[in-house]
C-alpha atoms as a PDB file:
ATOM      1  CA  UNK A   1      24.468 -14.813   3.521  1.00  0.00           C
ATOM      2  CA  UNK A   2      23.917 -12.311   6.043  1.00  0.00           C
ATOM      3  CA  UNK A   3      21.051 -13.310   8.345  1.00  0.00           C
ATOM      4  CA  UNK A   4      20.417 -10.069   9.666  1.00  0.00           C
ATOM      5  CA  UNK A   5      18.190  -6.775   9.344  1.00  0.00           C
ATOM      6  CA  UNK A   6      17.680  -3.752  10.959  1.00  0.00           C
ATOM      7  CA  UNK A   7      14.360  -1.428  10.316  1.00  0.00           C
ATOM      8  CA  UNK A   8      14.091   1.887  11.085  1.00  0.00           C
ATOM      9  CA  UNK A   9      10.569   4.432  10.709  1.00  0.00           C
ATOM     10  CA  UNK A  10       8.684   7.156  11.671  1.00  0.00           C
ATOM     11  CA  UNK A  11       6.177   6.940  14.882  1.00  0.00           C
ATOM     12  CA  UNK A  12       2.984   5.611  13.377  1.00  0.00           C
ATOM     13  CA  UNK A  13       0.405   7.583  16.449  1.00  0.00           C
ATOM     14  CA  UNK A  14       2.400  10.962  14.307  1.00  0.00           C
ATOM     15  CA  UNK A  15       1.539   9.476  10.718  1.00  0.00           C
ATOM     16  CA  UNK A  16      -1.867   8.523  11.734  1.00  0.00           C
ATOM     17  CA  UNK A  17      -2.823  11.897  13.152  1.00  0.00           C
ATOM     18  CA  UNK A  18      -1.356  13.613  10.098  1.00  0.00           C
ATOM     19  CA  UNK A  19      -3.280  11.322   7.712  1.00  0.00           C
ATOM     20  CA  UNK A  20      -6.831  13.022   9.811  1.00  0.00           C
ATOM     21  CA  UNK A  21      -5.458  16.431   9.864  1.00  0.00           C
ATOM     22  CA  UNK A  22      -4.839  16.538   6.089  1.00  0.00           C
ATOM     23  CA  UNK A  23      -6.586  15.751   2.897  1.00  0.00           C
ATOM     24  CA  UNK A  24      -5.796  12.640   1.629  1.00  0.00           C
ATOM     25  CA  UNK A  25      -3.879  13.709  -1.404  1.00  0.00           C
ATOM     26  CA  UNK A  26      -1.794  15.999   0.425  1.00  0.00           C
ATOM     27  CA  UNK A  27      -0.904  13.483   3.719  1.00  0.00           C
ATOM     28  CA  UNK A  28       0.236  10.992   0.517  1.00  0.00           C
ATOM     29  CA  UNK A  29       2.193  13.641  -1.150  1.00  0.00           C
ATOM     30  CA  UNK A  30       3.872  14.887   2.307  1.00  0.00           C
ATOM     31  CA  UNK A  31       4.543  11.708   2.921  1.00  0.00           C
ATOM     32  CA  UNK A  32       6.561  11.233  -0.244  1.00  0.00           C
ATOM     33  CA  UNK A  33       8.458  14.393  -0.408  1.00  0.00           C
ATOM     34  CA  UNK A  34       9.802  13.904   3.576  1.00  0.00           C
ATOM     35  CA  UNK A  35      10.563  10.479   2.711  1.00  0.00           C
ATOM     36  CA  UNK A  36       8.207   9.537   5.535  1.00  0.00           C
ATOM     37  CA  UNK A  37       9.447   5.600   6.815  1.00  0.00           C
ATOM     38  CA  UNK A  38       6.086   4.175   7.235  1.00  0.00           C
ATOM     39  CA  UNK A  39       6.009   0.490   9.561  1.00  0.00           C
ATOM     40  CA  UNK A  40       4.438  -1.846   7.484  1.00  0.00           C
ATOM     41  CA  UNK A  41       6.372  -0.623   4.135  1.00  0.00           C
ATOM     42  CA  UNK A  42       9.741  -0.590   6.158  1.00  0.00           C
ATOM     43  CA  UNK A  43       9.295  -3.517   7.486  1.00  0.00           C
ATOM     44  CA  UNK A  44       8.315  -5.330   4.410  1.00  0.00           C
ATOM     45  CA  UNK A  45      10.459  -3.410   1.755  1.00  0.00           C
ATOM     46  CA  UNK A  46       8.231  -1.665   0.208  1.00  0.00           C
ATOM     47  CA  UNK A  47       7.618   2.604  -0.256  1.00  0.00           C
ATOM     48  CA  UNK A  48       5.125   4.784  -1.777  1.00  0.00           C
ATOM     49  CA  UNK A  49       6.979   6.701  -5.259  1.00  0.00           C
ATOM     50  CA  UNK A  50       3.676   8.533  -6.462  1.00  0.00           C
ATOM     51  CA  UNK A  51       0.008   9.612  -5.973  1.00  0.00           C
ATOM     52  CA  UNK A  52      -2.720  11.036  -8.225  1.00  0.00           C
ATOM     53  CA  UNK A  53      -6.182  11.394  -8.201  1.00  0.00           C
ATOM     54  CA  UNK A  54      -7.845   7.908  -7.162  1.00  0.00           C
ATOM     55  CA  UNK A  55      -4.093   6.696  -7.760  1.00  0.00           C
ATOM     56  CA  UNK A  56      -1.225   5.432  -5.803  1.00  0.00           C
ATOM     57  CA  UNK A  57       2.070   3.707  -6.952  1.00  0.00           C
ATOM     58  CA  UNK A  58       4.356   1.759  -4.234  1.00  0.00           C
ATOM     59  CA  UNK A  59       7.748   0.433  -5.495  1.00  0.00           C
ATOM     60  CA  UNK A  60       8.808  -2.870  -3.311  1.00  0.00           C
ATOM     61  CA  UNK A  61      11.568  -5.575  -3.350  1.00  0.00           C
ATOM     62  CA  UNK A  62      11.584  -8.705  -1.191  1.00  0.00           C
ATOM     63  CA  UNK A  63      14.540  -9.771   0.207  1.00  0.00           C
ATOM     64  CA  UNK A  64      15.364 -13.004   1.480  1.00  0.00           C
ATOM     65  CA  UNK A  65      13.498 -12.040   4.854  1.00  0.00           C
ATOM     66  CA  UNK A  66       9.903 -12.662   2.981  1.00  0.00           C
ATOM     67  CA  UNK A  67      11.375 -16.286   1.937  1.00  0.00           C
ATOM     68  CA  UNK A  68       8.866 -19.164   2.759  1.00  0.00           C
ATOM     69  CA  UNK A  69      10.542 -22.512   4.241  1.00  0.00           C
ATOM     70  CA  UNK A  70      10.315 -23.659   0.169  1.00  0.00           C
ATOM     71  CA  UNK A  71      12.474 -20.979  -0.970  1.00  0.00           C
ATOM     72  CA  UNK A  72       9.644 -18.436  -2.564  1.00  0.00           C
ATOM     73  CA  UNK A  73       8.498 -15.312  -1.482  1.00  0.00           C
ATOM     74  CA  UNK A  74       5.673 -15.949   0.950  1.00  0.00           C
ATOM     75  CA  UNK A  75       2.333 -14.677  -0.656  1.00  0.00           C
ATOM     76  CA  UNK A  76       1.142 -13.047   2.340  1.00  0.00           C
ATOM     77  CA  UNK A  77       3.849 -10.663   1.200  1.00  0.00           C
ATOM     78  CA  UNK A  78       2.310  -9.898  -2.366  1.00  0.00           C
ATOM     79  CA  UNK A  79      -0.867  -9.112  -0.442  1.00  0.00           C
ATOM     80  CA  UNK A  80       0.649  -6.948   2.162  1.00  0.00           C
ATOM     81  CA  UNK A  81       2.542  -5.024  -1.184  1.00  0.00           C
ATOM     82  CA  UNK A  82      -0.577  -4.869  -2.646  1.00  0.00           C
ATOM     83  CA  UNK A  83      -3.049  -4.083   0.117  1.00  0.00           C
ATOM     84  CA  UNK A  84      -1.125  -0.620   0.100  1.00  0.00           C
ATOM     85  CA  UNK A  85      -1.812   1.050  -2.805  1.00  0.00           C
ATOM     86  CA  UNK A  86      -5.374  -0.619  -3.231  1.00  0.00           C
ATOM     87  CA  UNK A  87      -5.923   1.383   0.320  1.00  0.00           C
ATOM     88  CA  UNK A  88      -3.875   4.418  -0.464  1.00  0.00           C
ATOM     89  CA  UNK A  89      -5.512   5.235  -4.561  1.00  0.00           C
ATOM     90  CA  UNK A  90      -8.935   5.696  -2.148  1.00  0.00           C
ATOM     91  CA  UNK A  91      -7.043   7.668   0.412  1.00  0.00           C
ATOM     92  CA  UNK A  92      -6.260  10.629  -2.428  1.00  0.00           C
ATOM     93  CA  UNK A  93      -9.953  10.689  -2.797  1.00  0.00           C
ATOM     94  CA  UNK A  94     -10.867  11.216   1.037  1.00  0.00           C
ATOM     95  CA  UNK A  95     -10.929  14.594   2.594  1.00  0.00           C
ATOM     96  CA  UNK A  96      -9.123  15.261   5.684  1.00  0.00           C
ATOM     97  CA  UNK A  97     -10.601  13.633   8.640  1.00  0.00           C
ATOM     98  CA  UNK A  98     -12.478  10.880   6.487  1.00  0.00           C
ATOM     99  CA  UNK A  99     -11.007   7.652   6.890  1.00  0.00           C
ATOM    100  CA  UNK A 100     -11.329   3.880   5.356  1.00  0.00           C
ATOM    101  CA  UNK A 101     -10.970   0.061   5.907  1.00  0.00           C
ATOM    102  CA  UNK A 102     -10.518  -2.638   3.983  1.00  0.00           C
ATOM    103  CA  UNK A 103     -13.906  -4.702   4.004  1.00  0.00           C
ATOM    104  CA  UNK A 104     -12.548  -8.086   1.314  1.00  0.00           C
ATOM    105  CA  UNK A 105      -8.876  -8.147  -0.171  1.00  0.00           C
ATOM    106  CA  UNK A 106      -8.401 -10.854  -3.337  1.00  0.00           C
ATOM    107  CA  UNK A 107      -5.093 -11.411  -4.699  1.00  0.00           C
ATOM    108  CA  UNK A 108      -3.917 -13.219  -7.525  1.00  0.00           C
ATOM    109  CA  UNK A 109      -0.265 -14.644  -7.823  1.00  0.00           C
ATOM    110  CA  UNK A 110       0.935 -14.864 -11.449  1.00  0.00           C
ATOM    111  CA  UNK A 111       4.282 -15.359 -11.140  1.00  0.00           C
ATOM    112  CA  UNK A 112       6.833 -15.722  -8.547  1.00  0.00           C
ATOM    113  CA  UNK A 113       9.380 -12.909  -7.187  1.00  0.00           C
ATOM    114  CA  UNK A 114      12.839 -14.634  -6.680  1.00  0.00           C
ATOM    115  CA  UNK A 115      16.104 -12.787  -5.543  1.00  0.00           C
ATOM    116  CA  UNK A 116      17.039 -12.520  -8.987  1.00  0.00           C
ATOM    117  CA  UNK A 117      13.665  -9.974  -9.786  1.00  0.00           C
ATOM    118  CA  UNK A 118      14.296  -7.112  -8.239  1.00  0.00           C
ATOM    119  CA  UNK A 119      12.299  -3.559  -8.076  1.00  0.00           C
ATOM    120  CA  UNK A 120       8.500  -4.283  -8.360  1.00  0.00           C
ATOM    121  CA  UNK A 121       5.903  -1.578  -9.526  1.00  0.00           C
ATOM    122  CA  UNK A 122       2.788  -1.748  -7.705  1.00  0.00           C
ATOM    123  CA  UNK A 123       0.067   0.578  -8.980  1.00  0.00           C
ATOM    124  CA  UNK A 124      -3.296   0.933  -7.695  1.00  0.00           C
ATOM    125  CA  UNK A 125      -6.590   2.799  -9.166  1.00  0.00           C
ATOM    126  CA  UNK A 126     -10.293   3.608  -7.901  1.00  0.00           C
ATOM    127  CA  UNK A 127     -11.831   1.650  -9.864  1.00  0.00           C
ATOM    128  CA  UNK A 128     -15.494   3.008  -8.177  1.00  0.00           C
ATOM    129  CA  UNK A 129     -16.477   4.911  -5.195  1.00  0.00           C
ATOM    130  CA  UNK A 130     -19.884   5.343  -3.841  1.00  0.00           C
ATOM    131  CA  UNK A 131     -20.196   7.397  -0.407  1.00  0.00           C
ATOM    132  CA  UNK A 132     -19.518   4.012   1.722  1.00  0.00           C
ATOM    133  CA  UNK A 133     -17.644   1.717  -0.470  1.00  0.00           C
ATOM    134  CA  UNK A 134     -14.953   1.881  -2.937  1.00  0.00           C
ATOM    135  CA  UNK A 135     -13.874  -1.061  -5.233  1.00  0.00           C
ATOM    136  CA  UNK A 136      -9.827  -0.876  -5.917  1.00  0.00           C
ATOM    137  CA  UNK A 137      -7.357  -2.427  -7.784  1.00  0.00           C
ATOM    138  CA  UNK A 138      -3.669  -3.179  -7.997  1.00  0.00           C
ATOM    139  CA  UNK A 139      -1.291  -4.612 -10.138  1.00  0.00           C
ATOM    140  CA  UNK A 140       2.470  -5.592  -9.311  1.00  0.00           C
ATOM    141  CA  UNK A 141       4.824  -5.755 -12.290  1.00  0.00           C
ATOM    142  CA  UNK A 142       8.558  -5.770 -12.986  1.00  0.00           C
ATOM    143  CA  UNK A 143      10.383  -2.921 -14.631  1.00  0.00           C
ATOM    144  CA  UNK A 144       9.992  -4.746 -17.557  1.00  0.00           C
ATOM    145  CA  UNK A 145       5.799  -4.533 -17.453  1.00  0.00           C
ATOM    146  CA  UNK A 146       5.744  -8.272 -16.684  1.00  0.00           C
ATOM    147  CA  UNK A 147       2.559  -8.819 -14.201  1.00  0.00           C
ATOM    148  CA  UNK A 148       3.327 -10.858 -10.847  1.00  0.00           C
ATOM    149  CA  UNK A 149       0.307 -10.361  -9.366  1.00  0.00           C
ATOM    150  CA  UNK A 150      -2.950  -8.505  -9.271  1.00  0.00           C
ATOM    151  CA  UNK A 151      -5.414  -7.509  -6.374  1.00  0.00           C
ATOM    152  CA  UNK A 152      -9.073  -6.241  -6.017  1.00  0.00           C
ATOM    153  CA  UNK A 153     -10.025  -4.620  -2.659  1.00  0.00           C
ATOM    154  CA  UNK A 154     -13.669  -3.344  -1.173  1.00  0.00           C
ATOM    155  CA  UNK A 155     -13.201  -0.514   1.258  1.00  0.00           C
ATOM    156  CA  UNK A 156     -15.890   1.069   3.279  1.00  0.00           C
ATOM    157  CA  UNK A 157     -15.742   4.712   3.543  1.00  0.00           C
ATOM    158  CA  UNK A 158     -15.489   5.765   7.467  1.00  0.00           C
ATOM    159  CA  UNK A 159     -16.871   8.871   8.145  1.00  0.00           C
ATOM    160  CA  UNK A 160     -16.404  10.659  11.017  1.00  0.00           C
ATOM    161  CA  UNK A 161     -18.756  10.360  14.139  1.00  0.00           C
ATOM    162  CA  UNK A 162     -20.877  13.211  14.227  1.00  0.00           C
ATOM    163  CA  UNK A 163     -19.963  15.981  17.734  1.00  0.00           C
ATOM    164  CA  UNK A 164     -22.518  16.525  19.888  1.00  0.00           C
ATOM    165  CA  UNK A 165     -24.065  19.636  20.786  1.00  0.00           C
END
């Protein structure tokens, strides 16, 4: 087995001051069709594959680099997969210059991701959004439909600090 990995992407301070420039939708959809390497997804094996209104889809596949010491992927894994289109199904929702965090993340493990699973779908929806919260949800299944996991998220809504004068 080959041990090593190398991990390439695209400056994050450039992403993040698209992602305020633009609205949501559109920094999602840009980021798609330049095949924008984001750091977290690169560095996890995971990429976002489509966006909608108050949705996002990410398709992932661990490699033996997210391998606990027990021989499973590690969970913090699932949650990191997940955690991204929870975040980014409120993002299409946000106009440019509004921004969110994640306030409480709960994930679910249903069944484990081996070497022999391969490409994961992980889809997330607004489930609600209020001016400061959202409530989001994900699910991460196999080509096949079968469910691995499934997250909830709570987001607060960051708007941005009012200029004075």
């Amino acid at each position: 087995m080959d041990n090593t990995r190398t991990t390439t992407w695209d400056d994050p301070m450039d992403l993040a001051r698209r992602a305020r420039e633009l609205p949501g939708i559109d920094f999602l959809r840009r980021l798609i069709a330049e095949r924008r390497a984001v750091p977290i997804g690169a560095t996890l094996g995971f990429e976002l594959v489509e966006v909608g209104d108050g949705l996002a889809v990410f398709e992932a596949e661990a490699g033996p680099w997210a391998f606990n010491p027990i021989g499973s992927v590690h969970g913090g894994w699932y949650a990191a997969v997940l955690d991204a289109p929870l975040g980014c199904a409120l993002h299409t929702t946000l106009p440019a210059g509004v921004g969110y965090t994640t306030l409480e993340l709960k994930v679910n493990l249903v069944r484990g991701v081996g070497p022999e699973t391969g490409r994961l779908r992980a889809t997330g929806r607004v489930v609600h959004r209020g001016r400061r919260t959202a409530l989001t949800e994900a699910r991460m299944e196999d080509l096949a439909g079968r469910l691995y996991a499934f997250a909830t998220s709570t987001c607060l809504v960051l708007e941005p600090a009012p200029q004075p004068g």
